[in-house]
C-alpha atoms as a PDB file:
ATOM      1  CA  UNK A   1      30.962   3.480 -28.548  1.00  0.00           C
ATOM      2  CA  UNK A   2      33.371   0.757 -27.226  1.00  0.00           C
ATOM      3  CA  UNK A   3      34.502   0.822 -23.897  1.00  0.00           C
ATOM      4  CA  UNK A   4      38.000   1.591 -23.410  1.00  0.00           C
ATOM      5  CA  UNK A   5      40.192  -1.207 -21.240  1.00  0.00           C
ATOM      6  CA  UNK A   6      42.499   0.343 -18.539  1.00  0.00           C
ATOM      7  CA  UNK A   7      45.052  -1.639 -16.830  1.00  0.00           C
ATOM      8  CA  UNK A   8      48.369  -1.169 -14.940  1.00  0.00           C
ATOM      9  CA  UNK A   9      50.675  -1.879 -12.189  1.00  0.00           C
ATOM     10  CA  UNK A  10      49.904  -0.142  -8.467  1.00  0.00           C
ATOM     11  CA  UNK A  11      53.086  -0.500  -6.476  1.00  0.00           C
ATOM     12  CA  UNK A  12      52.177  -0.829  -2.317  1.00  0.00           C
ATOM     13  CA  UNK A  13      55.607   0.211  -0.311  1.00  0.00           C
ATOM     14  CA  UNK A  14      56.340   1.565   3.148  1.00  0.00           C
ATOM     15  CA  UNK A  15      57.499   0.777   6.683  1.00  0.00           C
ATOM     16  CA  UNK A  16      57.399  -2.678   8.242  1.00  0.00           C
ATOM     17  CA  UNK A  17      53.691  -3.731   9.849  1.00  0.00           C
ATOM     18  CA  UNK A  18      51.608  -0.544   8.773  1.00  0.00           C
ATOM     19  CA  UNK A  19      49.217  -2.719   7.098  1.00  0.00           C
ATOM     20  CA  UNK A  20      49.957  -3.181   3.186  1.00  0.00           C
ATOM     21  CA  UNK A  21      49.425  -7.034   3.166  1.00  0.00           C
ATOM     22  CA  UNK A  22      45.772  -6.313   5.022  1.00  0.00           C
ATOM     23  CA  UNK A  23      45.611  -3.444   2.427  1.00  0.00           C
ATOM     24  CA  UNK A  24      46.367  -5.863  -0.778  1.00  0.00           C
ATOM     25  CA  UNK A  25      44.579  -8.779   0.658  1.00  0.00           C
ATOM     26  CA  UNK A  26      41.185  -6.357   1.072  1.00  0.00           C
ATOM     27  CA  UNK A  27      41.981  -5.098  -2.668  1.00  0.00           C
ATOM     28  CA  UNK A  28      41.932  -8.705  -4.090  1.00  0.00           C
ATOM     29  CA  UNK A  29      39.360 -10.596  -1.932  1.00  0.00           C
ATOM     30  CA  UNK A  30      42.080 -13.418  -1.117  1.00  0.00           C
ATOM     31  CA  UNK A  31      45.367 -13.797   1.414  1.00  0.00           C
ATOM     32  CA  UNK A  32      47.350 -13.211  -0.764  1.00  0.00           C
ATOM     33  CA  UNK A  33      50.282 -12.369   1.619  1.00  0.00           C
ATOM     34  CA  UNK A  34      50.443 -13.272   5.097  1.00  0.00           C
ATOM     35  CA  UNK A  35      49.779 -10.620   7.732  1.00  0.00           C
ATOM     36  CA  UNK A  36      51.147 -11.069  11.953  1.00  0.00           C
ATOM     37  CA  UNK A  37      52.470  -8.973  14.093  1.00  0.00           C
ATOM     38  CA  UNK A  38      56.238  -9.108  13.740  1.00  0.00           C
ATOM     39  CA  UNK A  39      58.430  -7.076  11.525  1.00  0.00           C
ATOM     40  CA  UNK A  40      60.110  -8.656   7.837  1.00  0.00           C
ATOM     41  CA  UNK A  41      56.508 -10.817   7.503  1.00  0.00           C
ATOM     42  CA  UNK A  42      56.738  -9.996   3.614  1.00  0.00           C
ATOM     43  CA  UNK A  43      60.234 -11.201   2.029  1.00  0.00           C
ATOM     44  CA  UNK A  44      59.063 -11.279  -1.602  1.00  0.00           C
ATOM     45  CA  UNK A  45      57.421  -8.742  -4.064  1.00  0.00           C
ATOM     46  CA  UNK A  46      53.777 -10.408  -4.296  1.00  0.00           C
ATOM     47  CA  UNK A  47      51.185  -9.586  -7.341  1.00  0.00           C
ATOM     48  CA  UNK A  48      47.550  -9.685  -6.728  1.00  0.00           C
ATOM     49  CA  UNK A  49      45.481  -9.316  -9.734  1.00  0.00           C
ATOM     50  CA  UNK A  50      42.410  -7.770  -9.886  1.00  0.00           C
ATOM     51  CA  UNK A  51      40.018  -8.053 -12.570  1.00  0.00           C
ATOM     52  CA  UNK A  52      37.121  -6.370 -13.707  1.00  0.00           C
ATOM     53  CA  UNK A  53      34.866  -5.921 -17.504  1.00  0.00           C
ATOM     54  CA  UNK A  54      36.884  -3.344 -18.558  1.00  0.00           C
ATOM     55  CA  UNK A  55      40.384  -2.576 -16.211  1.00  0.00           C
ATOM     56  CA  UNK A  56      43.057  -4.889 -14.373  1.00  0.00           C
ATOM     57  CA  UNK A  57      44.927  -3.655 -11.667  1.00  0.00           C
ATOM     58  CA  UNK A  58      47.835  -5.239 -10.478  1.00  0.00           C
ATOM     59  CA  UNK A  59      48.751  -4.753  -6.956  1.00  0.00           C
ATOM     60  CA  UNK A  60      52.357  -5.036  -5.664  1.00  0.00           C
ATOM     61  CA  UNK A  61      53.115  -6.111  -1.937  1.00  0.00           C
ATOM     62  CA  UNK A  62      56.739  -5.193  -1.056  1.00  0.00           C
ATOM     63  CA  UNK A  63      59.042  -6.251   2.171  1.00  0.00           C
ATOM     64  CA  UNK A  64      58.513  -3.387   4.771  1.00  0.00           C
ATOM     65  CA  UNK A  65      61.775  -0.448   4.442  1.00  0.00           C
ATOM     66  CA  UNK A  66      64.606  -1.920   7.142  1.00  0.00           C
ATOM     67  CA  UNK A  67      68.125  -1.017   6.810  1.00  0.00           C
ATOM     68  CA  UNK A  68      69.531  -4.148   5.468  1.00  0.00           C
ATOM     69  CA  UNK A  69      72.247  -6.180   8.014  1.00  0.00           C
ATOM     70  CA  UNK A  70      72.333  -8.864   6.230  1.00  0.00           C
ATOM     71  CA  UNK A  71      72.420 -10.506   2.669  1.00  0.00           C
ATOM     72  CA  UNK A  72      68.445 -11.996   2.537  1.00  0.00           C
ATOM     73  CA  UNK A  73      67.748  -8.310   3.867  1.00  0.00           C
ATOM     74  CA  UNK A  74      69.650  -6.916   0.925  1.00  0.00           C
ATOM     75  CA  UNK A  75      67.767  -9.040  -1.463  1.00  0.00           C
ATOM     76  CA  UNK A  76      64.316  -8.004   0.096  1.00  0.00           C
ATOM     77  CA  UNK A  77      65.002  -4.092  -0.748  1.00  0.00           C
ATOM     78  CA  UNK A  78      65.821  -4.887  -4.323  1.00  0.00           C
ATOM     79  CA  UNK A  79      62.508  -6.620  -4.395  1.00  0.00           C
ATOM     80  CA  UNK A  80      61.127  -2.770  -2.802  1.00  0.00           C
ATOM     81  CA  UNK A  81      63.644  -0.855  -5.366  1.00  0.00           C
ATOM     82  CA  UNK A  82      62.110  -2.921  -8.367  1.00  0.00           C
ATOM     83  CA  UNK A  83      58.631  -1.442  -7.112  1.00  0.00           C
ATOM     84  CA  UNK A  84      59.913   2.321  -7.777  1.00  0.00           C
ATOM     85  CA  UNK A  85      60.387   0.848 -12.083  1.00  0.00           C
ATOM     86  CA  UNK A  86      57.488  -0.106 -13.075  1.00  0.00           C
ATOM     87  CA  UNK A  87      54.572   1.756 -11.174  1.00  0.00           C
ATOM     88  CA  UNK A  88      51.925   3.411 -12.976  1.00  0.00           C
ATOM     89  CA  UNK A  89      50.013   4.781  -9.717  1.00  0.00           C
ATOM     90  CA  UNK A  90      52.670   4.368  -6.336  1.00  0.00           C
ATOM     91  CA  UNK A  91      50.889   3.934  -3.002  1.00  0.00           C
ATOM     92  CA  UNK A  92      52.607   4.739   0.334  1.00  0.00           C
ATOM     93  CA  UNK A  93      51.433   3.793   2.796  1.00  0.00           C
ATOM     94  CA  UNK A  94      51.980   4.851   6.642  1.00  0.00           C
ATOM     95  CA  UNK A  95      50.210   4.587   9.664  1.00  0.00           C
ATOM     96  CA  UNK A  96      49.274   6.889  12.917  1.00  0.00           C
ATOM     97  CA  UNK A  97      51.781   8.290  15.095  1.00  0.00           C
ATOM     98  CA  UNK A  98      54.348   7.533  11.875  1.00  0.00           C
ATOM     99  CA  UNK A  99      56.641  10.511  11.124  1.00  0.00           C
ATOM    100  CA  UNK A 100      59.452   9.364   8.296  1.00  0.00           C
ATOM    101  CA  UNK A 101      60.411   6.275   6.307  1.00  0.00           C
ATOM    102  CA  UNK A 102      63.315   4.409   7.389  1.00  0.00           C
ATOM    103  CA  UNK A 103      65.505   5.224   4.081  1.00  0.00           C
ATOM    104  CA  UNK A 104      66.199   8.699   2.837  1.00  0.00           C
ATOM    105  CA  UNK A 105      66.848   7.320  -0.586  1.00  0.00           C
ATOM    106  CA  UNK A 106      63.407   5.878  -1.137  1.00  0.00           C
ATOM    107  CA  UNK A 107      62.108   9.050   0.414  1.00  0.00           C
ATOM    108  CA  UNK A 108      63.236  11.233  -1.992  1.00  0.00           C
ATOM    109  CA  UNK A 109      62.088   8.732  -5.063  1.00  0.00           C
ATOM    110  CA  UNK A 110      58.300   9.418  -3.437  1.00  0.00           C
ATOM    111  CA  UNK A 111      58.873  13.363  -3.100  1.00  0.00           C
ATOM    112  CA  UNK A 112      59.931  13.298  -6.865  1.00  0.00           C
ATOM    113  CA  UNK A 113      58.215  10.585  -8.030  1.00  0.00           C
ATOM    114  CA  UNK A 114      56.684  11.836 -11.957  1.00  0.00           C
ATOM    115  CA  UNK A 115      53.946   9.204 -11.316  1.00  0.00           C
ATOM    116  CA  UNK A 116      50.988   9.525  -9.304  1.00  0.00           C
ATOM    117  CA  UNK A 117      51.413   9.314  -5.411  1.00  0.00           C
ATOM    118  CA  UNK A 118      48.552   8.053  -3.276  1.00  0.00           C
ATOM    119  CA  UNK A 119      49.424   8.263   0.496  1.00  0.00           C
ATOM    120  CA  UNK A 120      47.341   6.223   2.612  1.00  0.00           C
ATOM    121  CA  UNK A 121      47.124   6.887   6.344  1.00  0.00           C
ATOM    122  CA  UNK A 122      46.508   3.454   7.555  1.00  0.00           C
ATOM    123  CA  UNK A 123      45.266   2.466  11.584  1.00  0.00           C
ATOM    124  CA  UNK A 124      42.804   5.675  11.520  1.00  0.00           C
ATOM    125  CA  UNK A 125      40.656   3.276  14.228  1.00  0.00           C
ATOM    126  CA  UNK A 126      43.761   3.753  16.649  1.00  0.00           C
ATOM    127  CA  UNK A 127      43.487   7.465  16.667  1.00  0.00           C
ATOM    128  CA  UNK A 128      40.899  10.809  17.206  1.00  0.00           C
ATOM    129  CA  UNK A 129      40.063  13.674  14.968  1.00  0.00           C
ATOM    130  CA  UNK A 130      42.769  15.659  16.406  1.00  0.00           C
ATOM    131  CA  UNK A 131      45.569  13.438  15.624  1.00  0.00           C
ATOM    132  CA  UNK A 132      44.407  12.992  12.578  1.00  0.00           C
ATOM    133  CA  UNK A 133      43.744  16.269  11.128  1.00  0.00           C
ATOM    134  CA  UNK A 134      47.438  16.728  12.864  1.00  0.00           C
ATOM    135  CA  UNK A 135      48.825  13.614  10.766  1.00  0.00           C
ATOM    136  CA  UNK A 136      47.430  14.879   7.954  1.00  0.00           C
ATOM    137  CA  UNK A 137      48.861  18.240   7.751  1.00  0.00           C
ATOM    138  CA  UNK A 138      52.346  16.851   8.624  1.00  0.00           C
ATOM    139  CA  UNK A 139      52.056  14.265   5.581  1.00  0.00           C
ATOM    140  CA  UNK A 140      50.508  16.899   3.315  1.00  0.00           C
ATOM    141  CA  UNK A 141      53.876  19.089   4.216  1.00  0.00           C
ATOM    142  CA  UNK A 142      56.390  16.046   3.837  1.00  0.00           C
ATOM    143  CA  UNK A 143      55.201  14.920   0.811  1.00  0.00           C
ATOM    144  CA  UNK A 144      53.129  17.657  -1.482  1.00  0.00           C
ATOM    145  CA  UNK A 145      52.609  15.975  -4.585  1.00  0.00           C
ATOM    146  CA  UNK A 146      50.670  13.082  -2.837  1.00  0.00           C
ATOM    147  CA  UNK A 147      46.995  12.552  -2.532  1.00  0.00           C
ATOM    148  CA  UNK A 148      46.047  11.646   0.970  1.00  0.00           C
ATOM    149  CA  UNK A 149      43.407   9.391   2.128  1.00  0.00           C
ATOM    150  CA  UNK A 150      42.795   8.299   5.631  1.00  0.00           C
ATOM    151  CA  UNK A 151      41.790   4.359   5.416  1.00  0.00           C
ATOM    152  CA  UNK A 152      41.650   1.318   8.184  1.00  0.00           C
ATOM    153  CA  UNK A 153      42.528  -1.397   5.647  1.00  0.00           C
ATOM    154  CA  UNK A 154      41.545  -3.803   8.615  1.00  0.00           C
ATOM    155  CA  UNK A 155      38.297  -2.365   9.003  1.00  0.00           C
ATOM    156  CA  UNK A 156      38.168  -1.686   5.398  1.00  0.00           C
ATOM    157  CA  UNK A 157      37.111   1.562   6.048  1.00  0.00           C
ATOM    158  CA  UNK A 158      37.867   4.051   2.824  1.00  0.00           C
ATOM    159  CA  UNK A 159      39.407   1.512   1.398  1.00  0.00           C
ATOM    160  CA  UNK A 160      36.992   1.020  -2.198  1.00  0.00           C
ATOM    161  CA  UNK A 161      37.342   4.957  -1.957  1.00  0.00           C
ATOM    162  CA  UNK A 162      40.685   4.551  -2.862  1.00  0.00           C
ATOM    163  CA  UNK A 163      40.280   1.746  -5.559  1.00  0.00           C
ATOM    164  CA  UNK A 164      38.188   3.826  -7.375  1.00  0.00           C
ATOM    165  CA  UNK A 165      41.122   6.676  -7.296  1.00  0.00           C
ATOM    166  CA  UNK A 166      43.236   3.567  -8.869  1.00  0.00           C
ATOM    167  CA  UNK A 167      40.652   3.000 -11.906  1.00  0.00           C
ATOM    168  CA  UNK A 168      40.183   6.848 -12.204  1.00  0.00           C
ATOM    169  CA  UNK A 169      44.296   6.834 -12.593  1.00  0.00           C
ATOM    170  CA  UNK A 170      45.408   3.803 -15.022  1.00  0.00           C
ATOM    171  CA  UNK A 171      46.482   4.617 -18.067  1.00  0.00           C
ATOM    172  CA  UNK A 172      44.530   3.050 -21.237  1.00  0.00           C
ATOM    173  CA  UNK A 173      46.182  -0.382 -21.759  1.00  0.00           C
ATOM    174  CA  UNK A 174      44.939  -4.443 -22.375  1.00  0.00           C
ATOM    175  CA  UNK A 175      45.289  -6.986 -19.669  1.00  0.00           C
ATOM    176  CA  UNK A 176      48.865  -7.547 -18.551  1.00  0.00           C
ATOM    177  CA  UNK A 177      47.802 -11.263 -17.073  1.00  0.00           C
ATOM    178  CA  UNK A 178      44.671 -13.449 -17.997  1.00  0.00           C
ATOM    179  CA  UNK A 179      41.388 -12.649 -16.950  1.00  0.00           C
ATOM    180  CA  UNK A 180      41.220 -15.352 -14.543  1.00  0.00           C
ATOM    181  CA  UNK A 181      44.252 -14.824 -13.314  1.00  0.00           C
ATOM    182  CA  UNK A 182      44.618 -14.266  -9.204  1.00  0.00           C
ATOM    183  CA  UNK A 183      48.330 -13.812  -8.696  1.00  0.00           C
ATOM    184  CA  UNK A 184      51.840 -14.623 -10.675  1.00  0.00           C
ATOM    185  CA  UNK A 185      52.885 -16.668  -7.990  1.00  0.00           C
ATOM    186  CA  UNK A 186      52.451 -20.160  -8.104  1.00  0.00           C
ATOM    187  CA  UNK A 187      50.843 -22.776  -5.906  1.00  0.00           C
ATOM    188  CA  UNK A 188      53.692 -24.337  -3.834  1.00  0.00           C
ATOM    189  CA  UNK A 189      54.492 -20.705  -3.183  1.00  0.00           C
ATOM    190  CA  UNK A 190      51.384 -19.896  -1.376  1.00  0.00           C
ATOM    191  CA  UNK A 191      52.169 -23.087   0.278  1.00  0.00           C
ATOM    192  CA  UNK A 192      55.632 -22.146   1.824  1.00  0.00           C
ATOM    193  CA  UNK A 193      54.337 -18.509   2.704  1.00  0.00           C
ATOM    194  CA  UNK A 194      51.126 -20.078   5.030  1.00  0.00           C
ATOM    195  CA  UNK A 195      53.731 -22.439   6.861  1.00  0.00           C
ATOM    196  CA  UNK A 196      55.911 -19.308   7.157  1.00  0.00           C
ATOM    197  CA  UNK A 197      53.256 -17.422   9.014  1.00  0.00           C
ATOM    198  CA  UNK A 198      52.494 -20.301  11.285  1.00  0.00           C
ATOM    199  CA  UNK A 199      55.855 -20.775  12.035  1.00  0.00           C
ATOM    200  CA  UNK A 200      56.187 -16.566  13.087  1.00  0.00           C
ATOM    201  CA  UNK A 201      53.167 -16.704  14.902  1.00  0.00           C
ATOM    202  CA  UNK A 202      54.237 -19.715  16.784  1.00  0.00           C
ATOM    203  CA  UNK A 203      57.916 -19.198  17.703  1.00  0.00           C
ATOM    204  CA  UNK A 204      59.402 -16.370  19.374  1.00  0.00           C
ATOM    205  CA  UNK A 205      62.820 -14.545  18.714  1.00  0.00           C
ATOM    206  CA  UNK A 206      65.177 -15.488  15.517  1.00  0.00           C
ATOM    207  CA  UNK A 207      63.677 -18.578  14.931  1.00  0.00           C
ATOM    208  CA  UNK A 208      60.885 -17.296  12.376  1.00  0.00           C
ATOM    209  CA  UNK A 209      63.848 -14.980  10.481  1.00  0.00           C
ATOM    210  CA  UNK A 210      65.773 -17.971  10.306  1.00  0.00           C
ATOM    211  CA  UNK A 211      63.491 -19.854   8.581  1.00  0.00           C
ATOM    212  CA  UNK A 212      62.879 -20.868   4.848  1.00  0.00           C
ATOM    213  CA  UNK A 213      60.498 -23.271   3.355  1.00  0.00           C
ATOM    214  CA  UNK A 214      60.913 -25.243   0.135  1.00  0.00           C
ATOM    215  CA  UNK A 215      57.629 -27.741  -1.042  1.00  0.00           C
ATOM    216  CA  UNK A 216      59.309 -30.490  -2.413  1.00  0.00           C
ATOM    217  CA  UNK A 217      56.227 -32.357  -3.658  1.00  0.00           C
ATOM    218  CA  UNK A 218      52.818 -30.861  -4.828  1.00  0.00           C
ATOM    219  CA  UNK A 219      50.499 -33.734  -5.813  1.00  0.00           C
ATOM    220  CA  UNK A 220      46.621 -32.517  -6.949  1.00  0.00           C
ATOM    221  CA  UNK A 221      44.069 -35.274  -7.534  1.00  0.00           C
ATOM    222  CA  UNK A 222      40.445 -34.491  -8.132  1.00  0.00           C
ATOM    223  CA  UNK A 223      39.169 -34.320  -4.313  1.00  0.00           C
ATOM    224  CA  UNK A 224      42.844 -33.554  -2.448  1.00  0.00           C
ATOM    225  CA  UNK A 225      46.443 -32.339  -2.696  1.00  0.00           C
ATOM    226  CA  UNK A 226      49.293 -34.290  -1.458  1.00  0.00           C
ATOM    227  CA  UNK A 227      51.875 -31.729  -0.068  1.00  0.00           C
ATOM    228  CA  UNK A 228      55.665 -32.362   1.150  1.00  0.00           C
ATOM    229  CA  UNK A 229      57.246 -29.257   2.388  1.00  0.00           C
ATOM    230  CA  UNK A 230      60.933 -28.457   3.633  1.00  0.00           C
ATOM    231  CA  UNK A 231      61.503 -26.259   6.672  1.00  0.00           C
ATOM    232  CA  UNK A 232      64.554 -24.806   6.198  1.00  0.00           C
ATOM    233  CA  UNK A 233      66.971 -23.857   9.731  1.00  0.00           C
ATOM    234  CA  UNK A 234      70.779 -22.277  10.110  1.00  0.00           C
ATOM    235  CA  UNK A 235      71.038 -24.461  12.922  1.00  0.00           C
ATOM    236  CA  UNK A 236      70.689 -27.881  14.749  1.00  0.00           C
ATOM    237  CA  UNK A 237      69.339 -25.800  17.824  1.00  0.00           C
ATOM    238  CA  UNK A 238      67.013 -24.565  15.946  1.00  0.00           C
ATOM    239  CA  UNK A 239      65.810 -27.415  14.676  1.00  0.00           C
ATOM    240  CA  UNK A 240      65.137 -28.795  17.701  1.00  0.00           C
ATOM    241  CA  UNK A 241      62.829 -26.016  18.850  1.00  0.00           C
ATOM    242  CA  UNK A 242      60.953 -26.292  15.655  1.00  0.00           C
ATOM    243  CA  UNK A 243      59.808 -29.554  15.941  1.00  0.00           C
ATOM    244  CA  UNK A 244      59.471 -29.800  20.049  1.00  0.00           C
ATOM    245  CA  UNK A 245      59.049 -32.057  22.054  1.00  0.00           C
ATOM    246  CA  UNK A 246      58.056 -35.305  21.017  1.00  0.00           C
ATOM    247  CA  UNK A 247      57.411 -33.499  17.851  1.00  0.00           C
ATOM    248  CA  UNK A 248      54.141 -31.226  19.015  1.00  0.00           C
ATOM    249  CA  UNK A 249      55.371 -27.971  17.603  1.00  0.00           C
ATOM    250  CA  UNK A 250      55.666 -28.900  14.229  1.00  0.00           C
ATOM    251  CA  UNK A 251      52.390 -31.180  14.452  1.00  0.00           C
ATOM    252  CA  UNK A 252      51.126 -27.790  15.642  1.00  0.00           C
ATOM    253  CA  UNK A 253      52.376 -25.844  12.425  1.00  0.00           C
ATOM    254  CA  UNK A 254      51.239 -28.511   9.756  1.00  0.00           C
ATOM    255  CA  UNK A 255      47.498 -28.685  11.458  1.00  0.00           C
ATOM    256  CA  UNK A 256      47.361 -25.095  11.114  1.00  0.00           C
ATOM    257  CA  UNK A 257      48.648 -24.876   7.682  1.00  0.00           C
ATOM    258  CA  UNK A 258      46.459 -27.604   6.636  1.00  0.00           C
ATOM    259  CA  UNK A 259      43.509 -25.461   7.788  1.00  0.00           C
ATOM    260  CA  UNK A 260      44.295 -22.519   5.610  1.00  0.00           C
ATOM    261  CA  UNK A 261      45.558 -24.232   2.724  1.00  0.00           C
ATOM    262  CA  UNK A 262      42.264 -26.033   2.159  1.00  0.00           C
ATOM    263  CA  UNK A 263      40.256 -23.230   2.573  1.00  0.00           C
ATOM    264  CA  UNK A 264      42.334 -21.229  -0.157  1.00  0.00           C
ATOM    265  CA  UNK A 265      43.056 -23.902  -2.532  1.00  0.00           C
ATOM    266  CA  UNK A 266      39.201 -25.562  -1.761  1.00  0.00           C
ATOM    267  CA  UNK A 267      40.407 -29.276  -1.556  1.00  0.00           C
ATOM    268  CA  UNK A 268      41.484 -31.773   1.194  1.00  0.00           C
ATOM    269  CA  UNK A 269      44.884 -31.249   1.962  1.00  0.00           C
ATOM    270  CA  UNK A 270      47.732 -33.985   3.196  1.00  0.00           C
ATOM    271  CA  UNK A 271      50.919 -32.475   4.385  1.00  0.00           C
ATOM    272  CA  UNK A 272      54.312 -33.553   5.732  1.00  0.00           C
ATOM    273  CA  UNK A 273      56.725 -31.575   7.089  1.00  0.00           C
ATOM    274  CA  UNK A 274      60.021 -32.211   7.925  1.00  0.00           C
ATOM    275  CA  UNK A 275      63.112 -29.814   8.825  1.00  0.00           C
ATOM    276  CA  UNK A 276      66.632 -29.645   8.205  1.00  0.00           C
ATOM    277  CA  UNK A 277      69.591 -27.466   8.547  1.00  0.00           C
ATOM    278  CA  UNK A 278      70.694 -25.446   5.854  1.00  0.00           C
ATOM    279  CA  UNK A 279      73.697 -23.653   7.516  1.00  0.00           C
ATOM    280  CA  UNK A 280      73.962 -19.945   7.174  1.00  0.00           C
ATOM    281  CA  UNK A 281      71.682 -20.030   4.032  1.00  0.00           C
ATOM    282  CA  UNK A 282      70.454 -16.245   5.269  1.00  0.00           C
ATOM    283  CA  UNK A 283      74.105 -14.718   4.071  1.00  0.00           C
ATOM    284  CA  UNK A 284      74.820 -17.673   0.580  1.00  0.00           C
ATOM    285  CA  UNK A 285      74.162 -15.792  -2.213  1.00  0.00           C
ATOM    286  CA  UNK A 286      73.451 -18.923  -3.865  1.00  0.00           C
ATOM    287  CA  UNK A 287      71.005 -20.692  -1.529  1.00  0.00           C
ATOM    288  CA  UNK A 288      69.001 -17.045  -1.591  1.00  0.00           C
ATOM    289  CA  UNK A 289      69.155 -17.705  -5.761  1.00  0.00           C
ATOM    290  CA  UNK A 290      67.277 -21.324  -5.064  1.00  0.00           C
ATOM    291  CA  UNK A 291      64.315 -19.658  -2.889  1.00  0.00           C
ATOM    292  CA  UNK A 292      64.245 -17.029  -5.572  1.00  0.00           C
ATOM    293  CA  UNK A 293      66.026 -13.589  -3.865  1.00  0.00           C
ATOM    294  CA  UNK A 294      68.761 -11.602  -5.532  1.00  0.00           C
ATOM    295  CA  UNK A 295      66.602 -12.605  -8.705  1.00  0.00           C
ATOM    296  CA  UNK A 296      68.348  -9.474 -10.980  1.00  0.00           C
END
């Protein structure tokens, strides 16, 4: 008797930093989506694609919940609202010590969501059996029709436990993307996302939130790529701090991207980096259009 094929979309959302990049990127095998520290790391919806003989899950990495003060902010929650449309199997996520999400709205879609809820209690390394049994209790009360699964996607701890609830869930359907197929994004935008992370891990305060990158040239010969990338400021001052004196921050930040970019793409990499000021581009509805937010 044939095998039947399952496939469908699994939707990741939740606060900022409680883990759903780590989560996706242990799901897929690859970075996919940039993980640090600070809040807003995620400013696209990103697909990773796994494949397997007979299913295809597509994963779903949304911006973290934030009340949105300003127009790229705005844009970011559509990108999270778009999540809630086309889920077959919706995963919220939240970590230790969490209590609420930061929007009632997108609460309520969860409590009454029609499709299956998976609520993963993320950071379980950071906490004791009390707390957890605790955690779990007050999550099983806040939202009932979710299954709950305590998981350390850092650690990776529980974590194929809960891809095997995925497969058990997807409905009966062929591939939605190629076989071979990794992501939807393409190539220069892997690009702009592993300068982005350089540039929050290296710079303190607004700078990173101010910051946009656009790969102007993407050049692949047999043995190397030949990359030309755009860093994007509001202002001259920041501008200045990006590159540094005599210009040893931004050497720093194209080294570093260099680094990861040939160990995901496999190839020598050459990259140049320059920065200019793009004034206000946070709060231009148009200039969010060209680095593809308020796509609706």
């Amino acid at each position: 008797m044939e095998q039947k094929h399952k496939a469908g979309f699994v939707n990741i959302i939740g606060n900022p930093n409680v883990g759903k990049s780590t989560l996706m990127n242990a799901f897929v095998g690859e970075r996919l989506s940039i993980i640090t520290s600070k809040a807003q790391t995620t400013r696209h919806r990103i697909l990773g694609i796994v494949n397997g003989e007979d299913f295809q899950v597509v994963l779903s990495d949304t911006p973290g919940i934030i009340k949105p003060a300003y127009e790229l902010q705005s844009s970011m929650m559509d990108f999270v609202k778009s999540a809630f449309e086309d889920a077959d199997v919706l995963i919220y996520m939240v970590e230790i010590g969490e209590k609420e999400l930061k929007d009632d709205a997108f609460f309520n879609k969860i409590i009454h969501s029609k499709i299956p809820v998976l609520l993963l209690l993320n950071k379980i390394d950071k906490s004791n059996q009390e707390q957890l049994e605790e955690q779990i209790d007050l999550w099983k009360s806040k939202v009932p029709n979710a299954e709950i699964y305590p998981i350390s996607a850092l650690e990776n701890f529980n974590v194929q436990e809960v891809f095997a609830r995925i497969l058990e869930l997807l409905p009966q359907s062929p591939p939605y993307y190629p076989k071979d197929a990794l992501t939807d994004k393409p190539e220069r935008f892997f690009v702009n996302e592993t300068i982005r992370e350089k540039i929050l891990l290296n710079y303190d305060k607004e700078i990173p939130y101010a910051v946009e990158i656009e790969t102007e040239e993407f050049l692949e010969d047999e043995k190397i790529i030949r990359i030309r990338s755009v860093i994007m400021v509001e202002r001259d001052t920041q501008k200045g701090i990006i590159i540094g004196h005599k210009g040893a921050a931004l050497k720093k930040v194209g080294m570093e991207s260099r680094i990861d970019l040939e160990k995901f793409f496999g190839k020598q990499i050459h990259i140049e980096l320059y920065v200019k000021v793009n004034k206000d581009w946070r709060s231009n509805a148009y200039q969010l259009r060209r680095f593809g937010y308020n796509q609706k």
